[in-house]
N, C-alpha and C. Protein backbone atom coordinates (compact mmCIF):
# COMPACT_ATOMS: atom_id res chain seq x y z
N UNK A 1 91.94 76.42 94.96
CA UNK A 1 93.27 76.62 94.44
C UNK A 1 93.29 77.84 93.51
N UNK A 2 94.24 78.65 93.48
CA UNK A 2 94.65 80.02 92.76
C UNK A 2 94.55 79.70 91.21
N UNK A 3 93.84 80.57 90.64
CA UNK A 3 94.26 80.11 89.17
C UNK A 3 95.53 80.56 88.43
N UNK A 4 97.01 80.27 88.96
CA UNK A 4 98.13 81.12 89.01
C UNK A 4 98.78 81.26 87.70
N UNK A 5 97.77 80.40 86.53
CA UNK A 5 97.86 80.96 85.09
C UNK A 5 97.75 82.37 84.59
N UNK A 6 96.02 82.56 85.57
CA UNK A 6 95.30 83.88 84.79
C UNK A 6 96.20 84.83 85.88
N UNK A 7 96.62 84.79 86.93
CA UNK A 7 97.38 85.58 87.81
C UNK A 7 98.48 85.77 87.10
N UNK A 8 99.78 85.21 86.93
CA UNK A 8 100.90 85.65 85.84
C UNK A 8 100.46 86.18 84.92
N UNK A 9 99.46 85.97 83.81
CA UNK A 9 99.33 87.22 82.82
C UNK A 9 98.44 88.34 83.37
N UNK A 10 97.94 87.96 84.21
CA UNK A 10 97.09 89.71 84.86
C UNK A 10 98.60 90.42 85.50
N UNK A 11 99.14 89.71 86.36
CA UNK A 11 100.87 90.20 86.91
C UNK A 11 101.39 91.27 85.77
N UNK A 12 101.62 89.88 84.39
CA UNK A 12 102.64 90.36 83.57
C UNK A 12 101.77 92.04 82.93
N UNK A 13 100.58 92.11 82.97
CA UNK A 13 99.96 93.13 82.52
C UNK A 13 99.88 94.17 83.34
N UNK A 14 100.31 94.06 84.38
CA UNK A 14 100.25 95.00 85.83
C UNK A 14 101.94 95.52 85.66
N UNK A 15 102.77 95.05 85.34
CA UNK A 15 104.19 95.05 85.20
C UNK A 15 104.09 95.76 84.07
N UNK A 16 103.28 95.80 83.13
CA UNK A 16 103.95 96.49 81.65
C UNK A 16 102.86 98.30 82.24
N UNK A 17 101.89 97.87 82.89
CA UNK A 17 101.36 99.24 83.46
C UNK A 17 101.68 100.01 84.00
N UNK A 18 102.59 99.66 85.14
CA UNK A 18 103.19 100.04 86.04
C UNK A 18 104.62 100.00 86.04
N UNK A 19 105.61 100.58 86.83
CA UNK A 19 106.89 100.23 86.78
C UNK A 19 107.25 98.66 87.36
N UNK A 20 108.17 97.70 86.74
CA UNK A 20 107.77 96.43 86.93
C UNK A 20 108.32 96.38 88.44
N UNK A 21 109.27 97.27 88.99
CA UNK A 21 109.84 97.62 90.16
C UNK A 21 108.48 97.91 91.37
N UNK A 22 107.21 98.30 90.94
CA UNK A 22 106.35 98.52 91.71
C UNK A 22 105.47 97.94 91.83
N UNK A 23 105.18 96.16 91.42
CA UNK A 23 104.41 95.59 91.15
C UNK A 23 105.41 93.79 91.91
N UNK A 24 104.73 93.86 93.26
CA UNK A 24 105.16 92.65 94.43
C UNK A 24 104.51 92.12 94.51
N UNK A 25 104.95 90.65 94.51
CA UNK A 25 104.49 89.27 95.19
C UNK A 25 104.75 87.95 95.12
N UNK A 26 104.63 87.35 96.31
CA UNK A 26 105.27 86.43 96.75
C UNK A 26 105.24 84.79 95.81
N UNK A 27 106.08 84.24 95.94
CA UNK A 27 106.04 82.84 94.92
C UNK A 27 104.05 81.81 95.38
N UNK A 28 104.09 82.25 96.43
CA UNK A 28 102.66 81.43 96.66
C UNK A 28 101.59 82.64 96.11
N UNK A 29 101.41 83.60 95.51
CA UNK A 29 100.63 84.62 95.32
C UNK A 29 99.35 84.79 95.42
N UNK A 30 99.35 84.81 97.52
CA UNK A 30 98.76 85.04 98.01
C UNK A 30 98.19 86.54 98.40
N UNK A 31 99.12 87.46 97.69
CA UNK A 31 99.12 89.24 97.74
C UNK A 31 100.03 89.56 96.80
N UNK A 32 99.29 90.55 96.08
CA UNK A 32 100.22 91.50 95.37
C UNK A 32 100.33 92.82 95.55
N UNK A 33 101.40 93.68 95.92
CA UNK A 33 101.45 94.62 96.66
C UNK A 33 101.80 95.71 95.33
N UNK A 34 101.66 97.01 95.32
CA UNK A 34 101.57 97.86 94.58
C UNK A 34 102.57 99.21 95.35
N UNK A 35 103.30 99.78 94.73
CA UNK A 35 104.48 100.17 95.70
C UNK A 35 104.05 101.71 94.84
N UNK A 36 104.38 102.86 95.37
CA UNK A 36 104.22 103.93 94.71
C UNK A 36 102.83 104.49 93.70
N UNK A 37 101.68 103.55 94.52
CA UNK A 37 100.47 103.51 93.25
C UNK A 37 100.25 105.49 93.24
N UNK A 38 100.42 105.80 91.97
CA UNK A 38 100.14 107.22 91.93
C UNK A 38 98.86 107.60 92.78
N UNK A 39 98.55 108.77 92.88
CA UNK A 39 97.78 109.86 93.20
C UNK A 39 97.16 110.90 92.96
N UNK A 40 95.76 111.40 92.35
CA UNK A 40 95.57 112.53 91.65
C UNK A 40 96.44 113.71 92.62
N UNK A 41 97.29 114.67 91.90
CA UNK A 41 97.99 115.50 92.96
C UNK A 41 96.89 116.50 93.14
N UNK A 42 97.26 116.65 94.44
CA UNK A 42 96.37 118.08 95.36
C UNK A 42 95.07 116.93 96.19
N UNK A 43 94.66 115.77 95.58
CA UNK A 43 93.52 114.91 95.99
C UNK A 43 93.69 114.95 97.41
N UNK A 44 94.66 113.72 97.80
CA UNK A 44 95.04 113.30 98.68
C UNK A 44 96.48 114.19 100.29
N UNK A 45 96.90 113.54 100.60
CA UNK A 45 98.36 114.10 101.58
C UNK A 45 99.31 113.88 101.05
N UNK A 46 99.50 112.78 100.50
CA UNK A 46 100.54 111.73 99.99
C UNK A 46 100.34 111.56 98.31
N UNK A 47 101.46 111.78 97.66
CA UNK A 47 101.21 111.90 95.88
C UNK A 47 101.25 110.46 95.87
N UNK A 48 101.49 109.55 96.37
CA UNK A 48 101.19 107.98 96.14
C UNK A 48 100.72 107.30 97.38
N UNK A 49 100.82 105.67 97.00
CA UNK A 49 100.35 104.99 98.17
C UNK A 49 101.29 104.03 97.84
N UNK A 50 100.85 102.67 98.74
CA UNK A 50 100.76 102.26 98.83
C UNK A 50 99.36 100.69 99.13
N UNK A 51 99.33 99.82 97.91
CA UNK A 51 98.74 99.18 97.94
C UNK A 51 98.52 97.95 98.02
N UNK A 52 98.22 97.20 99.06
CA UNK A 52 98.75 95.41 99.20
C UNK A 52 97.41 94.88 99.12
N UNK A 53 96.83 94.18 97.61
CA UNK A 53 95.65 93.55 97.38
C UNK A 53 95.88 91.48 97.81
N UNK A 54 94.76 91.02 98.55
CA UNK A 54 94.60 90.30 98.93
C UNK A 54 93.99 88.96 97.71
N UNK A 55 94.54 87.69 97.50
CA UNK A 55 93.94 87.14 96.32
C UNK A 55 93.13 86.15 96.94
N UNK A 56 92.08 86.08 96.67
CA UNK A 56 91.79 84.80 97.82
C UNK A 56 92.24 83.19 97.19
N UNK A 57 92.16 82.50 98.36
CA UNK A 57 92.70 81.25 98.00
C UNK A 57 92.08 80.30 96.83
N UNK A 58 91.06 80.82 96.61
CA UNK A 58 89.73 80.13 95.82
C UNK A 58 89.84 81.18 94.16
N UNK A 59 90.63 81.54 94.21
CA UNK A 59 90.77 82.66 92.90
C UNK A 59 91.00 82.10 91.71
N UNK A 60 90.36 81.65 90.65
CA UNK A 60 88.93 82.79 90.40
C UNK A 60 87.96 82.70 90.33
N UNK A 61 87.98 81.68 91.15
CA UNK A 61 86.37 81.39 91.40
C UNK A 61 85.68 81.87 92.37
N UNK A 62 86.25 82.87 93.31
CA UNK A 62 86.34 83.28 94.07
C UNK A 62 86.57 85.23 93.72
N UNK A 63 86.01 86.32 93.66
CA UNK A 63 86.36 87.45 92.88
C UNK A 63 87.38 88.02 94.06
N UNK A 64 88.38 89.04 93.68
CA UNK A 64 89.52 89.61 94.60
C UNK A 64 88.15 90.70 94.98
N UNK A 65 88.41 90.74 96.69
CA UNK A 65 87.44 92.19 97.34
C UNK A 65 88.16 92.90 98.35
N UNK A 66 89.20 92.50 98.43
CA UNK A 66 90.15 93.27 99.46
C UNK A 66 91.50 93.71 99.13
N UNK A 67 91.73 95.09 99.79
CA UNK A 67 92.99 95.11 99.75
C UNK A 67 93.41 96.25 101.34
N UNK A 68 94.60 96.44 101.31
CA UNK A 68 94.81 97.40 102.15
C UNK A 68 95.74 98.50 102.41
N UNK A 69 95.34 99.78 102.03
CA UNK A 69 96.19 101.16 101.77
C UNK A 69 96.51 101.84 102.89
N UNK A 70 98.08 102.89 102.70
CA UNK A 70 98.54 103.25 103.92
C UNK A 70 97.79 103.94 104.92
N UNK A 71 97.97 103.45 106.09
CA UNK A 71 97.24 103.99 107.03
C UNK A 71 96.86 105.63 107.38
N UNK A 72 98.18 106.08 106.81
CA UNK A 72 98.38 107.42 106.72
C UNK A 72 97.47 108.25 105.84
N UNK A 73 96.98 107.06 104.48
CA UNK A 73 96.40 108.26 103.26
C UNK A 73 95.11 108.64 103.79
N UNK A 74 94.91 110.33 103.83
CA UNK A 74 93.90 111.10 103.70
C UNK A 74 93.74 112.11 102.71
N UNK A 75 92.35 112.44 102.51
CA UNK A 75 92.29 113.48 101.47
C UNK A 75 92.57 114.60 101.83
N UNK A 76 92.87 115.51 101.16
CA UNK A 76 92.83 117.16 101.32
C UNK A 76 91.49 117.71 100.81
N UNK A 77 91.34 117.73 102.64
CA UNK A 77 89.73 118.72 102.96
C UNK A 77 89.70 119.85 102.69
N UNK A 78 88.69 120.62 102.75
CA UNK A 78 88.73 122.12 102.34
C UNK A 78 88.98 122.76 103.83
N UNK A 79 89.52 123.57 103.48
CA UNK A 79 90.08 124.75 103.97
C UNK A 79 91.68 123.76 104.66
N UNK A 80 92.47 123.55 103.76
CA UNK A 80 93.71 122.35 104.31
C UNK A 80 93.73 121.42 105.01
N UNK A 81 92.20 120.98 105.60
CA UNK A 81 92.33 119.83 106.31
C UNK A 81 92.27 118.58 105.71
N UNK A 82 92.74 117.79 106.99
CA UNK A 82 92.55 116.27 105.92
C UNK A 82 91.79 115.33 106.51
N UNK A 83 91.04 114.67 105.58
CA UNK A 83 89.57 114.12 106.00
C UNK A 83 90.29 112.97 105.74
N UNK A 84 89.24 111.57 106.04
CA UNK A 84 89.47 110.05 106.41
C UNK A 84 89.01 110.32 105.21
N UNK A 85 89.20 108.57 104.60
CA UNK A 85 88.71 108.03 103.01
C UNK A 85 87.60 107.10 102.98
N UNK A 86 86.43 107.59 102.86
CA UNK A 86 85.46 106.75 103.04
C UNK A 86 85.52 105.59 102.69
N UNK A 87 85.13 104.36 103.36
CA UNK A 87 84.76 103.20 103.05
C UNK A 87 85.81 102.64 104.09
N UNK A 88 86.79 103.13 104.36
CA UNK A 88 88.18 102.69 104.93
C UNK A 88 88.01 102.34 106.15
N UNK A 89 88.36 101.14 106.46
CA UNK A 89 88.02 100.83 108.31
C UNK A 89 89.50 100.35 108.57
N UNK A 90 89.68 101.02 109.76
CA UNK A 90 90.62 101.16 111.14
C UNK A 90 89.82 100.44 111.90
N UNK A 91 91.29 100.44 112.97
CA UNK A 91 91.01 99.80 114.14
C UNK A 91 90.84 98.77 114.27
N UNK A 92 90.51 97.56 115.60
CA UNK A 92 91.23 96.47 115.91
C UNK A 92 90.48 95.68 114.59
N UNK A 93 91.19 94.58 114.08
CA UNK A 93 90.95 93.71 113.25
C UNK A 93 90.84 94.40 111.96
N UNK A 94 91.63 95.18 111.61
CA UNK A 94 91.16 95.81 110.52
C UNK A 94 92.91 96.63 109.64
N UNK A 95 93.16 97.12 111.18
CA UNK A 95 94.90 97.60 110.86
C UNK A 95 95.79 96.30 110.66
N UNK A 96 96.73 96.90 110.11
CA UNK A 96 97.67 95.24 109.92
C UNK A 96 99.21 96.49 109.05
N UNK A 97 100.11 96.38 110.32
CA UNK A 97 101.52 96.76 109.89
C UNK A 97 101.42 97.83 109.31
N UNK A 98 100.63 99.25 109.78
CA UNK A 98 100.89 100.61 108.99
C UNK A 98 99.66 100.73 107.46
N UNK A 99 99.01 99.34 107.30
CA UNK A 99 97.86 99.83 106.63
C UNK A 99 96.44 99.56 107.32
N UNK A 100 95.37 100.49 106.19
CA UNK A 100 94.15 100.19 107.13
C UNK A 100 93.52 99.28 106.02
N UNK A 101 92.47 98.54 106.24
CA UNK A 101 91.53 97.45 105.45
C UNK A 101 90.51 98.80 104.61
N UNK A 102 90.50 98.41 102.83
CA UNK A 102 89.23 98.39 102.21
C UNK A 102 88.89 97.47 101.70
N UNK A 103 87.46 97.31 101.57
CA UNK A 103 86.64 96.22 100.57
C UNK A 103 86.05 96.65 99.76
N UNK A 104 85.40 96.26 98.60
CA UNK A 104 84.87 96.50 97.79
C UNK A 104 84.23 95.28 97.26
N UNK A 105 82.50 95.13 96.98
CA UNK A 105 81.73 94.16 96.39
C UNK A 105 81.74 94.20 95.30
N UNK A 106 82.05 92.95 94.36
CA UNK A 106 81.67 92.77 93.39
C UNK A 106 79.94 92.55 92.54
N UNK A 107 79.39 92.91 91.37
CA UNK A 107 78.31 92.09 91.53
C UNK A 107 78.29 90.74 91.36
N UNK A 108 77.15 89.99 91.74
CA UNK A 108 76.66 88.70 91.79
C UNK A 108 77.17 88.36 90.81
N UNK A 109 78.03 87.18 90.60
CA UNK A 109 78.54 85.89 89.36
C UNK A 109 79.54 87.04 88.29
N UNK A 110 79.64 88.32 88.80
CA UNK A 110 80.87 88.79 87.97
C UNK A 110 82.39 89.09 89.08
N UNK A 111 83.23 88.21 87.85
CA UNK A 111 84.48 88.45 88.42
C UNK A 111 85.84 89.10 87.08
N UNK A 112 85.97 90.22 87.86
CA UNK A 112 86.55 91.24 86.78
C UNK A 112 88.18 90.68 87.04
N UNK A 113 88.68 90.15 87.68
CA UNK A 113 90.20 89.76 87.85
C UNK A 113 90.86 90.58 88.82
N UNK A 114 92.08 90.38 88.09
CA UNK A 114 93.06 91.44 89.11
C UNK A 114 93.25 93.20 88.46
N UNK A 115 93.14 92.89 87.40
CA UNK A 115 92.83 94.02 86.39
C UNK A 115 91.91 94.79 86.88
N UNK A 116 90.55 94.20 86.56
CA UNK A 116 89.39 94.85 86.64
C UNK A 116 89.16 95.39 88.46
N UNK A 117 89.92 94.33 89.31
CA UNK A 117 89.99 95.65 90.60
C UNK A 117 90.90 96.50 91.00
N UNK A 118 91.99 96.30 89.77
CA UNK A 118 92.62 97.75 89.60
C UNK A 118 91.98 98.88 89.15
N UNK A 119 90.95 98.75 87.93
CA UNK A 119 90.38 99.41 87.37
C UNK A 119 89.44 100.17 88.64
N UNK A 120 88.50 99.20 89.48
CA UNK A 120 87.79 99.57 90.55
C UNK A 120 88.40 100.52 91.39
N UNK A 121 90.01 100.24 91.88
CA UNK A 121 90.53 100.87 92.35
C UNK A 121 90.74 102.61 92.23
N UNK A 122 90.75 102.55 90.95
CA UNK A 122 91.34 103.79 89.88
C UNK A 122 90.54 104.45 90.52
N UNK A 123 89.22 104.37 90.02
CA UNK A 123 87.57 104.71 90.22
C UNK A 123 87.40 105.21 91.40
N UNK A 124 87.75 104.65 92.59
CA UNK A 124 87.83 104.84 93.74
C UNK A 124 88.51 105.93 94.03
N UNK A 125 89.99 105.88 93.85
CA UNK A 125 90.70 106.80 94.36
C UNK A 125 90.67 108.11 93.32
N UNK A 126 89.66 107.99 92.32
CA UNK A 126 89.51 109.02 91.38
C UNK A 126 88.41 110.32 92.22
N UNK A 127 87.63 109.76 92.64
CA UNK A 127 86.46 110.39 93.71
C UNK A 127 85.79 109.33 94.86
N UNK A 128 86.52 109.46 96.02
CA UNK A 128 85.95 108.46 96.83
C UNK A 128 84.92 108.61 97.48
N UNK A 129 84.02 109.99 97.92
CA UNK A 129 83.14 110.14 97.78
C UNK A 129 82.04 109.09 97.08
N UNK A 130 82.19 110.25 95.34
CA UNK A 130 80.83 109.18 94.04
C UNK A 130 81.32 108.08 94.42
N UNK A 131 82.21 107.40 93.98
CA UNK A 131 82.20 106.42 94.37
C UNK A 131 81.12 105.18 95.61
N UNK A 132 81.75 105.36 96.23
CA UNK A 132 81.06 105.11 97.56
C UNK A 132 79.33 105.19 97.02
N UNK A 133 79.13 106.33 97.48
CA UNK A 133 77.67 106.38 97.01
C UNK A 133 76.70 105.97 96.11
N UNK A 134 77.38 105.93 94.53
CA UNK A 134 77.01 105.46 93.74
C UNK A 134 77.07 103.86 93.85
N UNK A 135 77.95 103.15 94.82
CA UNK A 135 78.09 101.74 95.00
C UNK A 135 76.73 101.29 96.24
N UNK A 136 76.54 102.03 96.97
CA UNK A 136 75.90 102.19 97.91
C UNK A 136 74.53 101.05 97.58
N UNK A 137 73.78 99.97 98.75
CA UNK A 137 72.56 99.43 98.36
C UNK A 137 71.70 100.13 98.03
């Protein structure tokens, strides 16, 4: 069962972060979707995204490791091209309605919330590259 205590104040703290207009989800809060999540400009194609994080049913005993960003976002490669976002998997079982699936592991017996995989998030879309690598086994 959801711990839909610590979820409303991680929500209500996601709402005072964000515009409260860009911060979705449903009365069973099974996903919370992130509407306009900024973009370092020049990084990416797109100055925002879109972001729909997955809570699992077992939360929080259970750590959040998924979510899934527009299918469309790529980086701006050098010389104007645009490269895929590492870690990001397409294709069958993986697309779902215009986004593609990422994951991200937590370590062993730590669970940072909904916060703390925003924070992960940040990190991510700050250099997805280091990232990646530095997460790497």
């Amino acid at each position: 069962m959801r711990n839909i205590r610590r979820l409303r104040l991680e929500l209500n703290a996601l709402q005072n972060r964000y515009a409260r207009t860009h911060v979705v989800f449903p009365d069973s809060y099974e996903w919370v979707k992130l509407t306009k999540y900024p973009l370092k400009s020049g990084q990416y194609n797109l100055p925002n995204c879109t972001v729909l994080i997955i809570i699992p049913a077992r939360y929080d005993m259970v750590s959040i490791r998924e979510c899934y960003v527009d299918r469309d976002l790529q980086l701006a490669g050098r010389f104007s091209r645009l490269e895929a976002l590492p870690h990001v998997h397409g294709g069958f079982g993986y697309d779902m309605d215009g986004y593609r699936w990422l994951c991200f592991e937590e370590p062993e017996g730590k669970n940072t919330g909904l916060i703390g995989f925003i924070d992960t998030l940040r990190a991510y879309f700050t250099d997805p590259h280091g990232y990646v690598k530095a997460n790497e086994d």
